[in-house]
Structures are given as C-alpha cells and as structure tokens.
C-alpha atoms as a PDB file:
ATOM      1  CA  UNK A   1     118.257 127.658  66.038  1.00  0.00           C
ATOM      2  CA  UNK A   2     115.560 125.853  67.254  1.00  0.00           C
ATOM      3  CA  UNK A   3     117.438 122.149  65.918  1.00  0.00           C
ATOM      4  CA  UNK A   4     120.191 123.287  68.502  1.00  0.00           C
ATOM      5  CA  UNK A   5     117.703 123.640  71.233  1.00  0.00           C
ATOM      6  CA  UNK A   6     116.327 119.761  70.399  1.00  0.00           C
ATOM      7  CA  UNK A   7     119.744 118.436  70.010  1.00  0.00           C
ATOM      8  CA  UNK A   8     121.001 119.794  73.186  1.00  0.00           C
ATOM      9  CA  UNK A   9     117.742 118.590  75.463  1.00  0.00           C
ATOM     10  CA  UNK A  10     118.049 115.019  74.375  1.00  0.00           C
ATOM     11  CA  UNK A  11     121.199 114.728  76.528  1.00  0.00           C
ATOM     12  CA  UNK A  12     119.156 116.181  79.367  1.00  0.00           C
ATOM     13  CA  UNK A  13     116.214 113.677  78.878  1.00  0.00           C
ATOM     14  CA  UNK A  14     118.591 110.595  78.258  1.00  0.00           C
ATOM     15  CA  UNK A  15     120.276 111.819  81.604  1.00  0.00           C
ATOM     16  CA  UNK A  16     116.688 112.215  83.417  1.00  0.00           C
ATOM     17  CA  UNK A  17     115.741 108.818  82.248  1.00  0.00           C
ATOM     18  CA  UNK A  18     118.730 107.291  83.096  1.00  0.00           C
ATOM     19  CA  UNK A  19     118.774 108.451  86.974  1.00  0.00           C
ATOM     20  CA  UNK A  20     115.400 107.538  87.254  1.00  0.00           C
ATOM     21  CA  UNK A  21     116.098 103.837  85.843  1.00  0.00           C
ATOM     22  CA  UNK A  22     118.667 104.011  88.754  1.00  0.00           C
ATOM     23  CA  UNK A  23     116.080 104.980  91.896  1.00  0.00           C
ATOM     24  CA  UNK A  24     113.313 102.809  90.232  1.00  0.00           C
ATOM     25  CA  UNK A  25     116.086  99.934  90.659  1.00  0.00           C
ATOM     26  CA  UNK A  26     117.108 100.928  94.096  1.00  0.00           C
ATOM     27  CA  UNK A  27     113.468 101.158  94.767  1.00  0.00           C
ATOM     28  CA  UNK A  28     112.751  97.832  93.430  1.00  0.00           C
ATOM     29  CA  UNK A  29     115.996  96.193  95.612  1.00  0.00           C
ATOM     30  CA  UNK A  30     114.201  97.587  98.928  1.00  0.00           C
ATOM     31  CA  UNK A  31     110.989  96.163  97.698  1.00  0.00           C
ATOM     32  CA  UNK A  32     112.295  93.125  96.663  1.00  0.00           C
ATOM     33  CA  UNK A  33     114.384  92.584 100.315  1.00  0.00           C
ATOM     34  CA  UNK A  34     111.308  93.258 102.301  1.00  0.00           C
ATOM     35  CA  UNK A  35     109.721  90.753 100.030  1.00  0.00           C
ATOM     36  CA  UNK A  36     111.882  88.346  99.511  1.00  0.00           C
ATOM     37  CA  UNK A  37     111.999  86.912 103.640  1.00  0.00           C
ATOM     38  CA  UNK A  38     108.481  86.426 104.381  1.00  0.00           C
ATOM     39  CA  UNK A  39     107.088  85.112 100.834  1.00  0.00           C
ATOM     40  CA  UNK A  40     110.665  82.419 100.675  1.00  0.00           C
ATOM     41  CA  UNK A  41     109.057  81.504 104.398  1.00  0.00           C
ATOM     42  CA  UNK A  42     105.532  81.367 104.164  1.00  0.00           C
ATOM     43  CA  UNK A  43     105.607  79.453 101.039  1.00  0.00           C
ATOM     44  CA  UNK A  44     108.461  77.514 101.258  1.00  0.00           C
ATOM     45  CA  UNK A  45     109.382  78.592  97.730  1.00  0.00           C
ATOM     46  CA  UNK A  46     111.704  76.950  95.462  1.00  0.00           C
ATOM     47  CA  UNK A  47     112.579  78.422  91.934  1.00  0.00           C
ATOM     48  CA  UNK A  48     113.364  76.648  89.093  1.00  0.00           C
ATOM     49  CA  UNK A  49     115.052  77.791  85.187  1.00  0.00           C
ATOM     50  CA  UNK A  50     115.350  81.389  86.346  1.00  0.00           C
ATOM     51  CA  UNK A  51     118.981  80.783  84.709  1.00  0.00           C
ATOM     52  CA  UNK A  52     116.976  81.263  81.786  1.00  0.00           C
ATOM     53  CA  UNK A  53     116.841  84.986  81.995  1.00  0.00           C
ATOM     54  CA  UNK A  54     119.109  86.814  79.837  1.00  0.00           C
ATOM     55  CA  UNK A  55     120.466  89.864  81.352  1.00  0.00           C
ATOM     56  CA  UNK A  56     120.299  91.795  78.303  1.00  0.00           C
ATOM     57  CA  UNK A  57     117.207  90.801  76.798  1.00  0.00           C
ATOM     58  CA  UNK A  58     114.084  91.526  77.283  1.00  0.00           C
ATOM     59  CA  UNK A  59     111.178  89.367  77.901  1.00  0.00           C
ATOM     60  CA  UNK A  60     107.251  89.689  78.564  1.00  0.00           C
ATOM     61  CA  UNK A  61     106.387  86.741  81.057  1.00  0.00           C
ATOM     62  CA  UNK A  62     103.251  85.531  81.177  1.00  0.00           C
ATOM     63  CA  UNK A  63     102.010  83.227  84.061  1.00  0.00           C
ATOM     64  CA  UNK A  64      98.612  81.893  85.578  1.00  0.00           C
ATOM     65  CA  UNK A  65      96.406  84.320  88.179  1.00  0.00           C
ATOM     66  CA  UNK A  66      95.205  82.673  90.679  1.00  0.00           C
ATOM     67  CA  UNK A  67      95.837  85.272  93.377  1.00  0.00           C
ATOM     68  CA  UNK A  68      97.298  88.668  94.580  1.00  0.00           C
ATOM     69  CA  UNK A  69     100.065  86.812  95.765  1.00  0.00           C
ATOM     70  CA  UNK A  70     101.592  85.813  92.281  1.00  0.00           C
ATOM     71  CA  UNK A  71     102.707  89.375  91.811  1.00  0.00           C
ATOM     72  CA  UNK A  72     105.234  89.337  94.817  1.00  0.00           C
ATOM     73  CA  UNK A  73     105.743  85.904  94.166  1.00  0.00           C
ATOM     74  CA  UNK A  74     107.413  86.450  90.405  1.00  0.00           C
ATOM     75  CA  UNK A  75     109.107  89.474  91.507  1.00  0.00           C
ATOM     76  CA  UNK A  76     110.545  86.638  94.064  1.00  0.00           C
ATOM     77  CA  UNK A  77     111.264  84.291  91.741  1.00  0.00           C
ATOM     78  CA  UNK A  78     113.223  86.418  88.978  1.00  0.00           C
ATOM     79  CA  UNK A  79     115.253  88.227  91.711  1.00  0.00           C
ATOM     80  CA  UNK A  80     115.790  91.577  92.075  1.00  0.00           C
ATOM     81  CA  UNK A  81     118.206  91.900  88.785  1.00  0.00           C
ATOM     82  CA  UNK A  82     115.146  91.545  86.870  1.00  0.00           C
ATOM     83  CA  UNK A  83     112.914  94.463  87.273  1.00  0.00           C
ATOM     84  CA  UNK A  84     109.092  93.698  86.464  1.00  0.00           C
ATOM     85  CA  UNK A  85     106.560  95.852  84.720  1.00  0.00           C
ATOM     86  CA  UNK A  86     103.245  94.694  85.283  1.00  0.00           C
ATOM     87  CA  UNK A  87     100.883  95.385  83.336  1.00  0.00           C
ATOM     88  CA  UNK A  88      97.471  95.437  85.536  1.00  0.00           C
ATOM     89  CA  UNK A  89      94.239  96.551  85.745  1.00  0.00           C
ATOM     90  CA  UNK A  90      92.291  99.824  86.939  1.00  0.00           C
ATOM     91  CA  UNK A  91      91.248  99.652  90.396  1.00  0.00           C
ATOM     92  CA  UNK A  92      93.850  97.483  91.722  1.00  0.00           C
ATOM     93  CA  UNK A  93      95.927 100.349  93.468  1.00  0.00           C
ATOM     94  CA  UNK A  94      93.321 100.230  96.543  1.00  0.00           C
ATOM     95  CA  UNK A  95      95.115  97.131  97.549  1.00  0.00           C
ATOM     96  CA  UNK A  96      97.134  98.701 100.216  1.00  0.00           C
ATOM     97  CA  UNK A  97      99.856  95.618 100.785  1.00  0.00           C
ATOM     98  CA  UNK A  98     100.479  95.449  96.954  1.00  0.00           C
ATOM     99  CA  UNK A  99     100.608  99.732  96.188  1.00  0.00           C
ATOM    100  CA  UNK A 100     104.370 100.470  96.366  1.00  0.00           C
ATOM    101  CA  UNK A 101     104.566  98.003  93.829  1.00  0.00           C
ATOM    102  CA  UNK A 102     101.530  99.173  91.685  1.00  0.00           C
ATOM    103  CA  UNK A 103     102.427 102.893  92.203  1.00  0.00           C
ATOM    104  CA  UNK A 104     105.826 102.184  90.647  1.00  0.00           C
ATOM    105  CA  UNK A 105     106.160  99.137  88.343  1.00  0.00           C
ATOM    106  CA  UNK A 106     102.841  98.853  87.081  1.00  0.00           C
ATOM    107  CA  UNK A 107     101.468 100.178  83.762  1.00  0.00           C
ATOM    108  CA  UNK A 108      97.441 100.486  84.283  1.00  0.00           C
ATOM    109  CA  UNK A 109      94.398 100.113  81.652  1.00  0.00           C
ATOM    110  CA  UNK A 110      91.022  99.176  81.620  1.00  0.00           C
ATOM    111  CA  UNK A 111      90.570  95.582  80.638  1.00  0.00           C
ATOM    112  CA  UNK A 112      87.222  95.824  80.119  1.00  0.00           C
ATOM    113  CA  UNK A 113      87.207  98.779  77.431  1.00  0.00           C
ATOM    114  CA  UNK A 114      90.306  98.665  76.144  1.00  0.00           C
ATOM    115  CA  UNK A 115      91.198 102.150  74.213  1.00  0.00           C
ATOM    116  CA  UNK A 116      94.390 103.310  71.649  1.00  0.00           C
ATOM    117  CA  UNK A 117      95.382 105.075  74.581  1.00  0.00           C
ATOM    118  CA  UNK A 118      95.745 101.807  76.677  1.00  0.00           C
ATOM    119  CA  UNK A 119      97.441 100.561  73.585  1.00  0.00           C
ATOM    120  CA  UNK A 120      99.841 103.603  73.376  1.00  0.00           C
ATOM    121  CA  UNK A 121     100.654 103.361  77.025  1.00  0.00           C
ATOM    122  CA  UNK A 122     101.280  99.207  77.232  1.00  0.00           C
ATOM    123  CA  UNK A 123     103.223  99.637  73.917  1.00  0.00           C
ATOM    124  CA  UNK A 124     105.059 102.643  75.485  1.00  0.00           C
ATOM    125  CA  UNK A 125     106.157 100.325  78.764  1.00  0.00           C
ATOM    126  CA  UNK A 126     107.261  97.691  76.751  1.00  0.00           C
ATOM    127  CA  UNK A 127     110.136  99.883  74.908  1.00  0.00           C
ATOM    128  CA  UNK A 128     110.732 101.616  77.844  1.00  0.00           C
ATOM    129  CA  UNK A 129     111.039  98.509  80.330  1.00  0.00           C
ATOM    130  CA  UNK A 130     113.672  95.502  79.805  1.00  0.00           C
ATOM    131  CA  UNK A 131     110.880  92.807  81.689  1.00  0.00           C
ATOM    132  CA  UNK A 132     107.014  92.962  81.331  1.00  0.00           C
ATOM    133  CA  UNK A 133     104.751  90.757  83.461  1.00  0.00           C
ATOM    134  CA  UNK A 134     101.347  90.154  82.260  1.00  0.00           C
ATOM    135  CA  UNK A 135      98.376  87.678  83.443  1.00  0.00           C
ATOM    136  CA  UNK A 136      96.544  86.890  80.223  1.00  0.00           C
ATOM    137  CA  UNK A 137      93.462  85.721  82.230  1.00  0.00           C
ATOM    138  CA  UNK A 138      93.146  89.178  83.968  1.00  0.00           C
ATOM    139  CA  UNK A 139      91.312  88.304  86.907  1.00  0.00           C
ATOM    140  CA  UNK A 140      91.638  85.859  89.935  1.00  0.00           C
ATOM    141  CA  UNK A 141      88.123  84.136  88.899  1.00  0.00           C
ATOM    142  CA  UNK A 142      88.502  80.348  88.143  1.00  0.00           C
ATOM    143  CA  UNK A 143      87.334  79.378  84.126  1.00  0.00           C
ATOM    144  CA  UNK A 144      88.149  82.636  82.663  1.00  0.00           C
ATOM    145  CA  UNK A 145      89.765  82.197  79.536  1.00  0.00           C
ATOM    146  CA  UNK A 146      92.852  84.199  78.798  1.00  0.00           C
ATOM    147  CA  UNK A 147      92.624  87.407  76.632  1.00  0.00           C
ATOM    148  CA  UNK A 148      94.769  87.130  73.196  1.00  0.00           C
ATOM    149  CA  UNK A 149      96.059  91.148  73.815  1.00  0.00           C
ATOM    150  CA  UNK A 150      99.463  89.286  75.207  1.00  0.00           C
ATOM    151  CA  UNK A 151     100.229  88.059  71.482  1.00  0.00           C
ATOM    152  CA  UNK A 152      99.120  91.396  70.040  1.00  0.00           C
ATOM    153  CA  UNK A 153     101.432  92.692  72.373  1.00  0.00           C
ATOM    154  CA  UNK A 154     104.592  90.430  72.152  1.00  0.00           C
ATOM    155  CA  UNK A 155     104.069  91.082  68.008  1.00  0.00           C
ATOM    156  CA  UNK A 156     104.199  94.618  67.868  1.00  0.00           C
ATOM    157  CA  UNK A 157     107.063  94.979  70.786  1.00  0.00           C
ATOM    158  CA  UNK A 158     108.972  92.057  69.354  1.00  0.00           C
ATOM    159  CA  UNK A 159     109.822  90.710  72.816  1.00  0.00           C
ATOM    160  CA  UNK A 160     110.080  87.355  73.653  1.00  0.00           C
ATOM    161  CA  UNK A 161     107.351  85.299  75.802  1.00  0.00           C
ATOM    162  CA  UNK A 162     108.565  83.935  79.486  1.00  0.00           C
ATOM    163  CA  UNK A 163     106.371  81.393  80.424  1.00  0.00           C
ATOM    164  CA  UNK A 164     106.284  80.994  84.036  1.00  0.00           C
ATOM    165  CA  UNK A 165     104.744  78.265  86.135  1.00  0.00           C
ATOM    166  CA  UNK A 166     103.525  79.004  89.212  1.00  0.00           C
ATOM    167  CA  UNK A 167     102.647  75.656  91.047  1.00  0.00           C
ATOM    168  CA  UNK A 168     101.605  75.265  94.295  1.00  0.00           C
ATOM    169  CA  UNK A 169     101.561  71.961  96.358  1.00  0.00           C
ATOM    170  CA  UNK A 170      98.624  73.250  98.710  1.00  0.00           C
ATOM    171  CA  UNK A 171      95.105  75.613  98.882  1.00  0.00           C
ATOM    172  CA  UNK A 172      96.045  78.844  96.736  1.00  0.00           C
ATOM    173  CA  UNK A 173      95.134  81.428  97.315  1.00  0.00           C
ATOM    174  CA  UNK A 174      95.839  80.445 101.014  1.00  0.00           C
ATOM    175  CA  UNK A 175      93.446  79.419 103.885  1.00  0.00           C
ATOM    176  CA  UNK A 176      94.254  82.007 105.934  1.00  0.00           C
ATOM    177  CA  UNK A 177      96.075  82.238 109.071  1.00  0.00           C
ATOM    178  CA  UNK A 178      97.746  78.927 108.955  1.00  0.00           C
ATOM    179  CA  UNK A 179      97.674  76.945 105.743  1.00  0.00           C
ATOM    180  CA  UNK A 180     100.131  78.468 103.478  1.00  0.00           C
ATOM    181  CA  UNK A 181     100.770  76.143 100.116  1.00  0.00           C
ATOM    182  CA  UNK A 182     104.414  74.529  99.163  1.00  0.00           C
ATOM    183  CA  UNK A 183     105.120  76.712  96.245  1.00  0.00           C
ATOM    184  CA  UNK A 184     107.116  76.386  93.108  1.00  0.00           C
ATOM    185  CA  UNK A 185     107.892  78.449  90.388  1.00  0.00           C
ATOM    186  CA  UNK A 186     109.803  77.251  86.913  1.00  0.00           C
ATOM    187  CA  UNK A 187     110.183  79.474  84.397  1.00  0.00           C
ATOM    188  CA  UNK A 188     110.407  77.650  80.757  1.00  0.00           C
ATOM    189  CA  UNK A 189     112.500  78.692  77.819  1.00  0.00           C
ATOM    190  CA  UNK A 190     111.990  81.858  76.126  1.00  0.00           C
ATOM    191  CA  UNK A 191     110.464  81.958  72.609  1.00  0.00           C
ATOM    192  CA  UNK A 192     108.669  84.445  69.967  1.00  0.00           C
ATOM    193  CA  UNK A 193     105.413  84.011  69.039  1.00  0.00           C
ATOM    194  CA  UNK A 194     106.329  82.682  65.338  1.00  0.00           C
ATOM    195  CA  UNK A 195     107.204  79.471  67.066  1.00  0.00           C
ATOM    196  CA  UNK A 196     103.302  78.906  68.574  1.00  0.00           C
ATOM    197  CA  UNK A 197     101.919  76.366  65.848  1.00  0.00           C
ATOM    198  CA  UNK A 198      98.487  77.365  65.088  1.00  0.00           C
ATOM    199  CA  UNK A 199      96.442  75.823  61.964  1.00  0.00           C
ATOM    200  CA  UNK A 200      96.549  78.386  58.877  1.00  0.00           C
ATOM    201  CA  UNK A 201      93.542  79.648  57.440  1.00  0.00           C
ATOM    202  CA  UNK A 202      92.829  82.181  54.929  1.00  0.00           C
ATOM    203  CA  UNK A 203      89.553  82.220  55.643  1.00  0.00           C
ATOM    204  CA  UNK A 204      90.034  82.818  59.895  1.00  0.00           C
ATOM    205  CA  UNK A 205      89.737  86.199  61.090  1.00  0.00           C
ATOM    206  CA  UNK A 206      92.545  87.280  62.937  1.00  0.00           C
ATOM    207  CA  UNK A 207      90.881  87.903  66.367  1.00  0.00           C
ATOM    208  CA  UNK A 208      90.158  83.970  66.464  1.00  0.00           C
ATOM    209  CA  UNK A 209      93.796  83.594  65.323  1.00  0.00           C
ATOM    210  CA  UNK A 210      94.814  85.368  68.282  1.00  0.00           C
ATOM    211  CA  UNK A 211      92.462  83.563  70.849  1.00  0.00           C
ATOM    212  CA  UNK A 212      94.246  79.923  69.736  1.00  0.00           C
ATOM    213  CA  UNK A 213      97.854  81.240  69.850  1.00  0.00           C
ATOM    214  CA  UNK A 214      96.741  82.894  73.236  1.00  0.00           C
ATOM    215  CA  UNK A 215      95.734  79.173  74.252  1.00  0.00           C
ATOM    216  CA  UNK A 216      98.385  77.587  72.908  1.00  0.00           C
ATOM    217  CA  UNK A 217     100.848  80.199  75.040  1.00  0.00           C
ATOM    218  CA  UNK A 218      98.818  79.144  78.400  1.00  0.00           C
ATOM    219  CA  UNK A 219      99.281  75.205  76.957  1.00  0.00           C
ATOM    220  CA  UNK A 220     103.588  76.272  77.210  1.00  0.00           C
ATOM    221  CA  UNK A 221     103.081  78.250  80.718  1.00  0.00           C
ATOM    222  CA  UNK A 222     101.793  75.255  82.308  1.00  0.00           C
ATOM    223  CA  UNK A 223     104.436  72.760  80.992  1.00  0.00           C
ATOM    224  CA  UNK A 224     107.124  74.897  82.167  1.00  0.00           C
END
C-alpha cells in the first residue's frame, strides 16, 4: 500500500520539477534581456568559443573574479540557452543590483567554514542544474589563490570544466562613471579533470594534490 503511494507521487514531483525548470528559464530569459543591452554597451563586449557549449551536456565553468560584474557578464556571454548556477558565497544577497539573480540561480555556502551540508547542497545543484558557474578564487581581492573545492567538485559530479576567459582591454572593475573597459570573453574547450597533468606521488597528500590541479585549471582559464 504504501509502495503505491511512492510510485504514484514521483509523477507529481517529476511534474513539479519540471514546471519549475520552465519559470526558472522564463525567469532567466527576462533577466538575461534586461541584461544583455546595457552590459553588450557599456563594455563593448565581444564573445568568443561559446559554440563550444553543448546543449545537452553539462558543464561547471570556472573563470577569474575580479568583480561583481563577471556574474552578469558570463550569463552574457553563454546566452540565455545556457542557464547558470552559481555557486557563491554567504552574504552576497545584500547586493541589491545582483539579487534576482542570487535569489534564483545561486546555490549559497560559507567559504570560510565549509560544512557536509555545504557539500550536500553544491553536490545537490550540480545534479539538479545542466550549467554551474564557480569562481575558484572566491573573492574580488587581488593575490588570492584559488580554492581546490572546484576539482573536488567536478570529481564527484563528473561534469566537465568550462574554462572561461574574461579579458578586459581597460580598468576592471571600472572607474566609475565614465571609464568602462573593452571586454572579451572566450570560453576554451571543455575537458575532465583526468586530463590536468599533475606530477604523481605516493607520498603527496591529496589536499596538496588538489591545490596543483586547482592551479593548473586557472593555468587553462587564462589561455582560453
């Protein structure tokens, strides 16, 4: 009896799920038009290898942070066919020109003390979502060095890494009111982490593992 009951309410979840894929995507369109004008003008944007993304694959791409403006600026470049996750941190949902897009598409943890539960929910995104952006460096500060959770997470999702270059020709973050940077964004070929050469060890710990393949990811985001 109570089988019956499960097997007829996973129709009615797969049903909730999907019309709630379909407003988050309408959602996303309407974000992405109101968008899409004023970032294409300000920053005279150009966009290079976004034939690159697969429609039916899924992808985590990683890219420099430099400033706020790289999260409208990707969600530029890949269009509004490719929905992005972002995976961001605490605290960044008082930023008042950036919340429709946190409240929505974002998957918040605490960088800082990172807990199973933050694992749970960033693994739980990834399944659930077909494109997951992340910023490995995790913070607009200059000479930060990326955190190696992006490989931890690309292994256990099995999704393949999007490097993304966002290059701009020009002071970024911009001198306000006036001096808006030339900016371009390529976005390299996909690949898995298997194909990030790092020198084996028995002897290294996995943690410092992680750290070089992390560096050697940031090595492919800026050549692409």
């Amino acid at each position: 009896m109570r089988g019956n009951r499960l097997r007829k309410g996973v129709p009615g979840r797969t049903l909730l799920r999907s019309v709630e894929r379909s407003i988050k995507n309408v959602l996303y369109a309407i974000i992405y038009l109101i968008l899409c004008l004023p970032i294409r003008t300000l920053f005279r944007m150009r966009v290079k290898g976004r034939e690159m993304v697969e429609v039916e694959r899924g992808y985590i791409a990683v890219a420099r942070h430099r400033s706020y403006w790289d999260i409208p600026i990707l969600v530029v470049a890949l269009g509004w066919r490719n929905r992005v996750h972002f995976i961001s941190r605490k605290g960044l949902s008082r930023n008042l020109f950036l919340y429709p897009l946190i409240r929505f598409f974002t998957t918040a943890i605490d960088r800082e003390h990172f807990t199973k539960t933050d694992l749970r929910r960033v693994l739980a995104a990834m399944s659930r979502e077909r494109i997951i952006a992340i910023f490995p460096e995790g913070t607009t500060r200059k000479r930060v060095q990326s955190k190696s959770g992006v490989i931890h997470f690309a292994k256990r999702a099995k999704k393949a890494l999007l490097p993304v270059n966002i290059r701009a020709s020009g002071p970024y973050p911009p001198h306000y009111p006036f001096h808006f940077p030339q900016i371009t964004v390529s976005v390299g070929r996909p690949f898995h982490v298997s194909e990030l050469e790092v020198e084996q060890n028995e002897g290294r710990k996995q943690p410092e593992q992680y750290r070089e393949l992390s560096e050697q990811l940031m090595k492919q985001v800026d050549a692409a």
